[in-house]
Protein backbone atom coordinates (compact mmCIF):
# COMPACT_ATOMS: atom_id res chain seq x y z
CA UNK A 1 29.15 -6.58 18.91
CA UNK A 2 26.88 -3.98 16.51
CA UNK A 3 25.07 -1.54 18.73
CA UNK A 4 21.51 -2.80 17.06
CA UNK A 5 21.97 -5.90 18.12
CA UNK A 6 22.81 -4.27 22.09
CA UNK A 7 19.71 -2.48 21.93
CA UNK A 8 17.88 -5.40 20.56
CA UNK A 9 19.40 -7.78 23.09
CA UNK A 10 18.53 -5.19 26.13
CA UNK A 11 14.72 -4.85 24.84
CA UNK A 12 13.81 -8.38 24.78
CA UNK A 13 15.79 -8.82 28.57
CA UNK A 14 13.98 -6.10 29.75
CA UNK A 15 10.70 -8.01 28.58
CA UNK A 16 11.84 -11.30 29.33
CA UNK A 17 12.23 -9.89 33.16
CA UNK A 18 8.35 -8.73 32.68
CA UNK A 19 6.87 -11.47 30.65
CA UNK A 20 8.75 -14.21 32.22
CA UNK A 21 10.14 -13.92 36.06
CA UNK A 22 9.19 -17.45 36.71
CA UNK A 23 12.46 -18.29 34.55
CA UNK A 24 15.80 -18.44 36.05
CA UNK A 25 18.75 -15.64 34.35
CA UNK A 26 20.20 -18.38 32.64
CA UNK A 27 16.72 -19.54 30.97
CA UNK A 28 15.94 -15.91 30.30
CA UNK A 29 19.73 -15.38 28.81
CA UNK A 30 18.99 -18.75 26.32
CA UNK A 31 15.69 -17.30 24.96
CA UNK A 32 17.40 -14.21 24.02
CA UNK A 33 20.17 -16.12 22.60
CA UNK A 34 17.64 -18.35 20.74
CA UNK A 35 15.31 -15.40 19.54
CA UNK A 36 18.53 -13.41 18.15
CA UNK A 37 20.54 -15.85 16.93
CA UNK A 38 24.14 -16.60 16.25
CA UNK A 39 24.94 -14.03 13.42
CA UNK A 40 25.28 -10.79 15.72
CA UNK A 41 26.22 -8.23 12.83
CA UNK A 42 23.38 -9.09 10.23
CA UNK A 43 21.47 -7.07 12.87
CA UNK A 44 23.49 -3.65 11.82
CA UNK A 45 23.19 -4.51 7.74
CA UNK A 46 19.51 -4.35 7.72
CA UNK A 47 17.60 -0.77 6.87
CA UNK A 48 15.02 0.44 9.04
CA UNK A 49 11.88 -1.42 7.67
CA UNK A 50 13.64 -4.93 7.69
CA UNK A 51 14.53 -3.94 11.17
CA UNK A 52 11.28 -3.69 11.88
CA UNK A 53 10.04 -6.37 10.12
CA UNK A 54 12.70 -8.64 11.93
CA UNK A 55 11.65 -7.23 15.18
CA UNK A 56 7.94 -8.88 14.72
CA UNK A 57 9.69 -11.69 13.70
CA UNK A 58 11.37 -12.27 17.08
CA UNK A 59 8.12 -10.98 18.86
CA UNK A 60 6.33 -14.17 16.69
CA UNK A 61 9.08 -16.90 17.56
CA UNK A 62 8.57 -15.35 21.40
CA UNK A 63 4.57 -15.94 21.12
CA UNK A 64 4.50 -19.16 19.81
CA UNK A 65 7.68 -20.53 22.74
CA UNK A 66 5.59 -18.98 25.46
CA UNK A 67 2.29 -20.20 24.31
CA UNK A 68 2.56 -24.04 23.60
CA UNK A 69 6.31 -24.60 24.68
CA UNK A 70 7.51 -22.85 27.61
CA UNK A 71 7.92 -25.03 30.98
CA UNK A 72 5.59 -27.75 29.17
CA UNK A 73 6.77 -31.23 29.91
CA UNK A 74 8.17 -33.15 26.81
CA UNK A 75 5.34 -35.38 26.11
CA UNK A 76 3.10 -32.41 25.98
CA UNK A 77 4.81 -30.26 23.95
CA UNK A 78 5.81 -32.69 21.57
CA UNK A 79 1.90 -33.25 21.05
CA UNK A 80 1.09 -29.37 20.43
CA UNK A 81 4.10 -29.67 17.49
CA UNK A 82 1.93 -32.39 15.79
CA UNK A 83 -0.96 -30.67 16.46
CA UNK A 84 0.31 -27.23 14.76
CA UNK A 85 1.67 -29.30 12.35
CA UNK A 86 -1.00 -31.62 10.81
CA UNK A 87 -3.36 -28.65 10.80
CA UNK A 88 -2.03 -27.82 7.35
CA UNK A 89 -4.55 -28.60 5.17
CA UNK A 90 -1.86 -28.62 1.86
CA UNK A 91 0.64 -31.51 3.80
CA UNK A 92 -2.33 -33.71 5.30
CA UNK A 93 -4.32 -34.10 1.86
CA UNK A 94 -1.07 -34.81 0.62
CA UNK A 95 -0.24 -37.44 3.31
CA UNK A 96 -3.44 -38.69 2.57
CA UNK A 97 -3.17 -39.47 -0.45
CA UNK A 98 0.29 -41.14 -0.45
CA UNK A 99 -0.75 -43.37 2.05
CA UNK A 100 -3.93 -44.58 0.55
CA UNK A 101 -1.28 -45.60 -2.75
CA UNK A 102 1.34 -47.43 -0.51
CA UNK A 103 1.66 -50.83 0.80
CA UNK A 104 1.11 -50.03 4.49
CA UNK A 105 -2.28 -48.38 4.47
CA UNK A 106 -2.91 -48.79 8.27
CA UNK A 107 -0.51 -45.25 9.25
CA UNK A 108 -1.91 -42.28 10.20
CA UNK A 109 -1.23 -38.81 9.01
CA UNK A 110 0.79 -38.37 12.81
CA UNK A 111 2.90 -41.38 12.00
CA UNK A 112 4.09 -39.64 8.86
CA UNK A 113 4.31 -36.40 10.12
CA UNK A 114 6.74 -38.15 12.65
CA UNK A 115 8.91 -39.16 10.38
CA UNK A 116 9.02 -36.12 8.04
CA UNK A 117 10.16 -34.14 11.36
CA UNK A 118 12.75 -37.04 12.34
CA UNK A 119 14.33 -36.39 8.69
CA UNK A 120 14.06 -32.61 9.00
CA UNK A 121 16.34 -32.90 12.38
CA UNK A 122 18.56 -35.48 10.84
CA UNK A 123 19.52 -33.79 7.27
CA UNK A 124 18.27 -30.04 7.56
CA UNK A 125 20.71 -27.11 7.41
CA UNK A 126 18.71 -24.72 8.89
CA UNK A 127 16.89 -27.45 11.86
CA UNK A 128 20.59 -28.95 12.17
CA UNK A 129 22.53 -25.31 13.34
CA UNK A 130 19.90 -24.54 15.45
CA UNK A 131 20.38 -27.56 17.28
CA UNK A 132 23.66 -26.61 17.69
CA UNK A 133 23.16 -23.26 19.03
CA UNK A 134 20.25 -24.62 21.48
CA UNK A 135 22.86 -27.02 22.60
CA UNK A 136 25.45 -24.81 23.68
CA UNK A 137 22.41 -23.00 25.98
CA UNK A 138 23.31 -23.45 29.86
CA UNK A 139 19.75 -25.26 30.61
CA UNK A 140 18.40 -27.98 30.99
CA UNK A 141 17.72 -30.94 28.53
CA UNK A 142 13.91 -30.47 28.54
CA UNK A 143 14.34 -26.46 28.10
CA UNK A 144 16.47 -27.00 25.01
CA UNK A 145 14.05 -29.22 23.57
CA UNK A 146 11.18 -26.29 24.10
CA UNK A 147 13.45 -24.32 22.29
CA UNK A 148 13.71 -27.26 19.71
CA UNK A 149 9.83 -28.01 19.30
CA UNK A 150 9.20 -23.68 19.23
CA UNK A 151 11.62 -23.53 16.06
CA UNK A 152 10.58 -26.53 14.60
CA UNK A 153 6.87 -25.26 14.47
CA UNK A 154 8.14 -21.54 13.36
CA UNK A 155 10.39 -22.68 10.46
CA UNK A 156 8.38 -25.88 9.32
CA UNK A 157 5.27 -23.36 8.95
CA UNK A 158 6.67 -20.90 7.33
CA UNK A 159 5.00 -20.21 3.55
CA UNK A 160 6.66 -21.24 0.59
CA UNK A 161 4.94 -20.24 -2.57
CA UNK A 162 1.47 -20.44 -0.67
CA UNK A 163 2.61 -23.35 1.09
CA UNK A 164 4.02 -24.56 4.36
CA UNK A 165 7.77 -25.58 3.97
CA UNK A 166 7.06 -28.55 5.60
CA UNK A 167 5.32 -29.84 2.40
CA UNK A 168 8.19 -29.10 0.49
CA UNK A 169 10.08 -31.51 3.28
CA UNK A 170 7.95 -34.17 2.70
CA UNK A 171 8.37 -34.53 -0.76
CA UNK A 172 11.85 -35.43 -0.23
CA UNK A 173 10.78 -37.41 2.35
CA UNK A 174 8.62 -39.56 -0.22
CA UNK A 175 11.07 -39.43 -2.78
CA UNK A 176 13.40 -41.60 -0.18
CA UNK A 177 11.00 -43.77 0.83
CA UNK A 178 10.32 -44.76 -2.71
CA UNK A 179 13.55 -45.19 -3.14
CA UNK A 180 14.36 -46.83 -0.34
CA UNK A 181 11.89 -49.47 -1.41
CA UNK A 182 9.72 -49.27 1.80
CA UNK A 183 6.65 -48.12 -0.05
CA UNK A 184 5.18 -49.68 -3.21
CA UNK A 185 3.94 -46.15 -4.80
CA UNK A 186 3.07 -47.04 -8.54
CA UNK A 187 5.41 -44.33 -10.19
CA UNK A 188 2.59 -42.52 -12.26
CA UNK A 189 1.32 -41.97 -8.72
CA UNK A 190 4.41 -41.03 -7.09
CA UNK A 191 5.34 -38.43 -10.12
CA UNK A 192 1.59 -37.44 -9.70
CA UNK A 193 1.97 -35.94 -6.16
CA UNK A 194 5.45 -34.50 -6.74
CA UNK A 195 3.86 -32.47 -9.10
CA UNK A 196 0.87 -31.26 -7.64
CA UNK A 197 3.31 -30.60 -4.70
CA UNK A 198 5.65 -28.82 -6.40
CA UNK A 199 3.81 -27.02 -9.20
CA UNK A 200 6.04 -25.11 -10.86
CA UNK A 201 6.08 -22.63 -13.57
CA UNK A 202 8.46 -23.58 -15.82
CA UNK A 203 11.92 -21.69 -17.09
CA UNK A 204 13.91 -19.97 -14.16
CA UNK A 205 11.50 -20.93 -11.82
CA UNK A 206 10.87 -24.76 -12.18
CA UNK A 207 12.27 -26.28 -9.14
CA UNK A 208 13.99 -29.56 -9.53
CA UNK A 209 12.39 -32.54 -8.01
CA UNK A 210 15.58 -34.29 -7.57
CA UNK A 211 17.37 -31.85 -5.24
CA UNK A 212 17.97 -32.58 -2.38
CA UNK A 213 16.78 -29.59 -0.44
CA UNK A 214 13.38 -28.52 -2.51
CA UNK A 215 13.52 -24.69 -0.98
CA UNK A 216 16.93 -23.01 -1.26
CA UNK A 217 18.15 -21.36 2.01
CA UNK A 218 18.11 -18.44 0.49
CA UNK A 219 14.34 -18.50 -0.77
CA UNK A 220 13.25 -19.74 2.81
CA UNK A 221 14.46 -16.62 4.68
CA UNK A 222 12.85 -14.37 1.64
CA UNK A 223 9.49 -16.19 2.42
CA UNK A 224 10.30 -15.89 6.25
CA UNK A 225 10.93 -11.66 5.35
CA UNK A 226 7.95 -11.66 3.63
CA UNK A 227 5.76 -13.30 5.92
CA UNK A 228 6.65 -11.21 8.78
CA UNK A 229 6.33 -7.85 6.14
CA UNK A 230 2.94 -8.94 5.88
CA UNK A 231 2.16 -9.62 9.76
CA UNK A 232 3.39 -6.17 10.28
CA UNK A 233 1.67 -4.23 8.02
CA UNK A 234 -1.52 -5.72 9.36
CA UNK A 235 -0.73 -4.57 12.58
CA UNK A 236 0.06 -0.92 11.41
CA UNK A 237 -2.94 -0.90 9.22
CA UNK A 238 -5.42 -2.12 12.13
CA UNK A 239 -3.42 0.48 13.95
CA UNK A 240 -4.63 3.46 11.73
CA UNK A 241 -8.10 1.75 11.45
CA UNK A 242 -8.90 1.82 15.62
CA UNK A 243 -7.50 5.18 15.87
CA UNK A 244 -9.54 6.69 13.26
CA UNK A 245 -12.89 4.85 14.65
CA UNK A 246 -12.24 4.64 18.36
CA UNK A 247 -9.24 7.29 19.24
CA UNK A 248 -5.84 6.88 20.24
CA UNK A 249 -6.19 5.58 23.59
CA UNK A 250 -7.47 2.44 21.76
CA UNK A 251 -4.24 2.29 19.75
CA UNK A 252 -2.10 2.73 22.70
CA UNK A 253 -4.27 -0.42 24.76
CA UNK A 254 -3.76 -2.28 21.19
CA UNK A 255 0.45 -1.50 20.78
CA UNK A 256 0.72 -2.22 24.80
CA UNK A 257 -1.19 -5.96 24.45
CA UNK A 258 0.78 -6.68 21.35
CA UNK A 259 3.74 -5.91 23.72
CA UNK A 260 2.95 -8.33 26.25
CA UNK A 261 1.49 -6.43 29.19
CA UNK A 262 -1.54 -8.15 31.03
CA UNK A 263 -4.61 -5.57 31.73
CA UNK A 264 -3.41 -4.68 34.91
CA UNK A 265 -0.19 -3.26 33.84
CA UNK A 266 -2.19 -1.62 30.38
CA UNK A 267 -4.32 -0.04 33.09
CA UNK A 268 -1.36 1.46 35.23
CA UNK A 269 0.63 2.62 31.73
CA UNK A 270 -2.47 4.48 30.50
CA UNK A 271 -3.74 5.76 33.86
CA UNK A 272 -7.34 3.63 33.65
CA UNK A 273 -9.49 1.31 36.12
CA UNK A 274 -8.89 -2.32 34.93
CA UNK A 275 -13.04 -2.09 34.24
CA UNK A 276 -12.05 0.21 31.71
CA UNK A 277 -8.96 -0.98 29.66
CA UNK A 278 -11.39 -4.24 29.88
CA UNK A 279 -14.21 -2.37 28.15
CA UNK A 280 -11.44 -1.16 25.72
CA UNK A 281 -10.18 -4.89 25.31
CA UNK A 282 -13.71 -5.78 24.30
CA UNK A 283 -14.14 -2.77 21.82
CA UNK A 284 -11.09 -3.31 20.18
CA UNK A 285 -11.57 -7.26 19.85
CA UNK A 286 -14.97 -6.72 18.28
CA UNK A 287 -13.49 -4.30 15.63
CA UNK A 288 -10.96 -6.54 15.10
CA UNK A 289 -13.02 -9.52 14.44
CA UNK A 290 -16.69 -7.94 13.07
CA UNK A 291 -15.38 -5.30 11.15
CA UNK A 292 -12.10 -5.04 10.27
CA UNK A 293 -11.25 -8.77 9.47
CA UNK A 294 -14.65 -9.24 7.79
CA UNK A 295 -15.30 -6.15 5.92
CA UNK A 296 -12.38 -4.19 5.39
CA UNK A 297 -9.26 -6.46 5.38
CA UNK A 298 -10.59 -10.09 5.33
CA UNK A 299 -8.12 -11.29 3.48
CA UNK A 300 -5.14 -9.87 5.30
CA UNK A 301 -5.97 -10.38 8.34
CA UNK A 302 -6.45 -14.06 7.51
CA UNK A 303 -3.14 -14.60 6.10
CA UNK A 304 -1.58 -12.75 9.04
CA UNK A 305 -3.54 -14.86 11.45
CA UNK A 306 -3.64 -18.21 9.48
CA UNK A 307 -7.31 -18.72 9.21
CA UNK A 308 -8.17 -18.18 6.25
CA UNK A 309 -11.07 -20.90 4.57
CA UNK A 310 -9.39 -21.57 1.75
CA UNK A 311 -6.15 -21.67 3.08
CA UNK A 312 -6.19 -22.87 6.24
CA UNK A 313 -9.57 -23.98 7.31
CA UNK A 314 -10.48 -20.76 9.96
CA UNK A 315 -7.50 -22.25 11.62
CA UNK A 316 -9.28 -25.60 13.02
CA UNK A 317 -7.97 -28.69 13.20
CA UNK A 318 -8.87 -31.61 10.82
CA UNK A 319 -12.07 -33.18 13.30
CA UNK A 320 -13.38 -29.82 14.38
CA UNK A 321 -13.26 -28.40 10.79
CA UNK A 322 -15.02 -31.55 9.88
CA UNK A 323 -17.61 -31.16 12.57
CA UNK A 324 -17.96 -27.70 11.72
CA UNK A 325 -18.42 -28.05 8.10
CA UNK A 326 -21.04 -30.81 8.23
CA UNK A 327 -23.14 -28.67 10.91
CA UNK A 328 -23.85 -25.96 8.33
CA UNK A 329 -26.56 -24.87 6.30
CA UNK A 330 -26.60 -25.24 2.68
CA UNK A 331 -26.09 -21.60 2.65
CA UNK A 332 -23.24 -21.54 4.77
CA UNK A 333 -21.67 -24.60 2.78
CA UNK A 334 -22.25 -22.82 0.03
CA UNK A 335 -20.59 -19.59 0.97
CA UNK A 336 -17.61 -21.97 2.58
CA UNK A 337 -17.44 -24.37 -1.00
CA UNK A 338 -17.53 -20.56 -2.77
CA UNK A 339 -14.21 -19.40 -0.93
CA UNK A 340 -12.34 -22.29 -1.01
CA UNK A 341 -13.18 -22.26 -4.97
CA UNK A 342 -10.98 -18.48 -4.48
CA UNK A 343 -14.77 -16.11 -4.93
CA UNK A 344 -15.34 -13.08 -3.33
CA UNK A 345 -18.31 -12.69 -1.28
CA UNK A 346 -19.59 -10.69 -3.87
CA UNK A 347 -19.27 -13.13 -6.21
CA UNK A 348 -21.06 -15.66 -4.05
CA UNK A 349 -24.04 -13.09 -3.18
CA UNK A 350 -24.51 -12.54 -6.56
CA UNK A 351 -24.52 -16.56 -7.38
CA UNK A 352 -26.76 -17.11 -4.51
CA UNK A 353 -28.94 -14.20 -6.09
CA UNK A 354 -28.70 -12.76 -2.32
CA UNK A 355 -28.05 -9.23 -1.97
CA UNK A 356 -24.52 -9.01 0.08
CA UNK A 357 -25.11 -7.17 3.34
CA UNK A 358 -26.94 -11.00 3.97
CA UNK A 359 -23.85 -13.09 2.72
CA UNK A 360 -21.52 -10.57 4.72
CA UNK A 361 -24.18 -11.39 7.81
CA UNK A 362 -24.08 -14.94 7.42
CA UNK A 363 -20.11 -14.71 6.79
CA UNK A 364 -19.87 -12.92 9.94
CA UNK A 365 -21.55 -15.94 11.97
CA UNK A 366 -19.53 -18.37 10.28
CA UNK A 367 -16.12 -16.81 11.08
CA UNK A 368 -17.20 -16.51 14.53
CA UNK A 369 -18.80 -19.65 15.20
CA UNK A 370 -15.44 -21.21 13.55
CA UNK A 371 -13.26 -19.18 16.44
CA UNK A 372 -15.50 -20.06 19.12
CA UNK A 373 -14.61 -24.01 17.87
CA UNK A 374 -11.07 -22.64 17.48
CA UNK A 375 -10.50 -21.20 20.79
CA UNK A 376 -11.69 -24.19 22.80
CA UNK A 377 -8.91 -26.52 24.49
């Protein structure tokens, strides 16, 4: 056993014993089995910045198992996987649009999703050996399906040339049915949304649309690298940003929350009333939303977070992006219709003929408005 992957293994039960008491040793010992995986010495090959990278990685797969998954009953959780899932705006317009060319126009986008997912579990390397490994875990059934539903939302999200995977998945998953003579796709139509799915260069970089898997392994855990490169970068550049505006007692409140400590025990680490690391909370927060996000690294920070307008529609989920879009302005629609068409908010100040302090005002509102909607159960 590499000494990395000791160290590793000690941090996260040492957190797991903070974060998580509730949980019996054994559930505690299958989440750090499930967050470092089978393949103990890939831990001591990697140099100091994928380390790093790897470890945000881990910290991500722990966020999303302890926020929608942990000690949720099946029905539930199941339900917060489609959710998460048919928020991608890329795979539902695609859906869409199959669906309004087959026979059976009467399914919804969930019904599809469903099956997509069944597939992934039934023929996917990577879903398939995780299985496996949850399996062997000394829980119970309903605790190794958490596990199940936290990596299915992880891996199916993760972005493949600016997309989820999952879209990749359900080409093949059309490509089958088609086959399979369940749908009755014209085939201009069918070739029509491979295409726009798949959207390739050309030469050494075409991808076939008749292979089986549409993502290599090997390309998925690039994209995985590089997603988590980017998530912590943001976090180190934020870093530098709150320590040069508000000191470094704000960037020692901002590493501790990103660590998993509640208020109190911020409070107790950095030798503060809980009024105070509060107050710090709520200085930090509006940085992170009114200045840094907005003006400095908009972009970024949206990527990092998944909310960007273009991308991702501020995060929201199909009705409350619709209800939020047709409650705007023209303005606002405007600014919204400008981003999504990949301008810069100069760009849209200066089609608006509106100087851009205004459009960075009125951007502000939006984005916050949007989280407000986004935050809401």
């Amino acid at each position: 056993m590499s000494e990395v992957f000791e160290e590793l293994q000690q941090q996260w039960h040492d957190r797991l014993a903070r974060e998580a008491s509730h949980l019996t040793e054994p559930e505690r010992e299958a989440i750090v089995r499930w967050l470092l995986g089978d393949d103990l010495d890939r831990w001591e090959t990697l140099a100091p910045e994928e380390l790093a990278t790897a470890g945000a990685g881990l910290a991500y797969r722990w966020q999303i198992l302890q926020k929608r998954y942990l000690k949720v009953n099946p029905t539930r959780a199941y339900r917060h996987l489609l959710d998460r899932l048919g928020a991608s705006v890329t795979l539902r317009q695609k859906i869409r649009a199959w669906v309004a060319t087959s026979r059976d126009r009467q399914r919804a986008v969930a019904d599809v999703l469903q099956e997509v997912i069944q597939e992934m579990l039934q023929g996917d390397r990577y879903i398939q050996s995780s299985m496996a490994s949850i399996a062997r875990y000394p829980v119970d059934r309903t605790f190794q399906n958490n596990l199940l539903f936290a990596t299915l939302e992880e891996y199916a999200l993760r972005p493949i040339r600016d997309r989820p995977l999952l879209a990749y998945r359900f080409v093949n998953y059309l490509r089958r049915q088609s086959k399979s003579g369940l749908t009755n796709v014209p085939r201009e139509e069918m070739i029509r949304v491979l295409s726009d799915e798949i959207g390739s260069e050309g030469g050494e970089n075409t991808v076939s649309r008749f292979d089986r898997e549409a993502i290599a392994a090997h390309e998925d855990e690039r994209a995985y690298r590089e997603n988590q490169y980017l998530r912590a970068r943001v976090k180190q550049r934020f870093a530098a940003y709150i320590a040069e505006t508000l000191g470094e007692e704000a960037v020692n409140w901002f590493n501790l929350y990103l660590s998993g400590q509640s208020q109190e025990s911020i409070a107790r680490s950095l030798n503060l009333s809980v009024g105070q690391v509060y107050r710090l909370r709520e200085k930090v927060g509006y940085h992170a939303i009114k200045v840094f996000a907005l003006k400095e690294e908009t972009e970024i920070v949206g990527e990092w977070l998944e909310i960007t307008p273009k991308d991702h529609n501020f995060g929201l989920t199909p009705t409350r992006w619709e209800s939020f879009y047709a409650g705007l302005t023209p303005a606002g629609k405007a600014i919204i219709d400008g981003l999504k068409a990949g301008k810069t908010l100069e760009q849209i100040a200066e089609s608006l003929d509106r100087r851009r302090s205004s459009i960075v005002k009125e951007w502000t509102q939006l984005y916050l408005t949007a989280q407000s909607l986004r935050g809401k159960n």
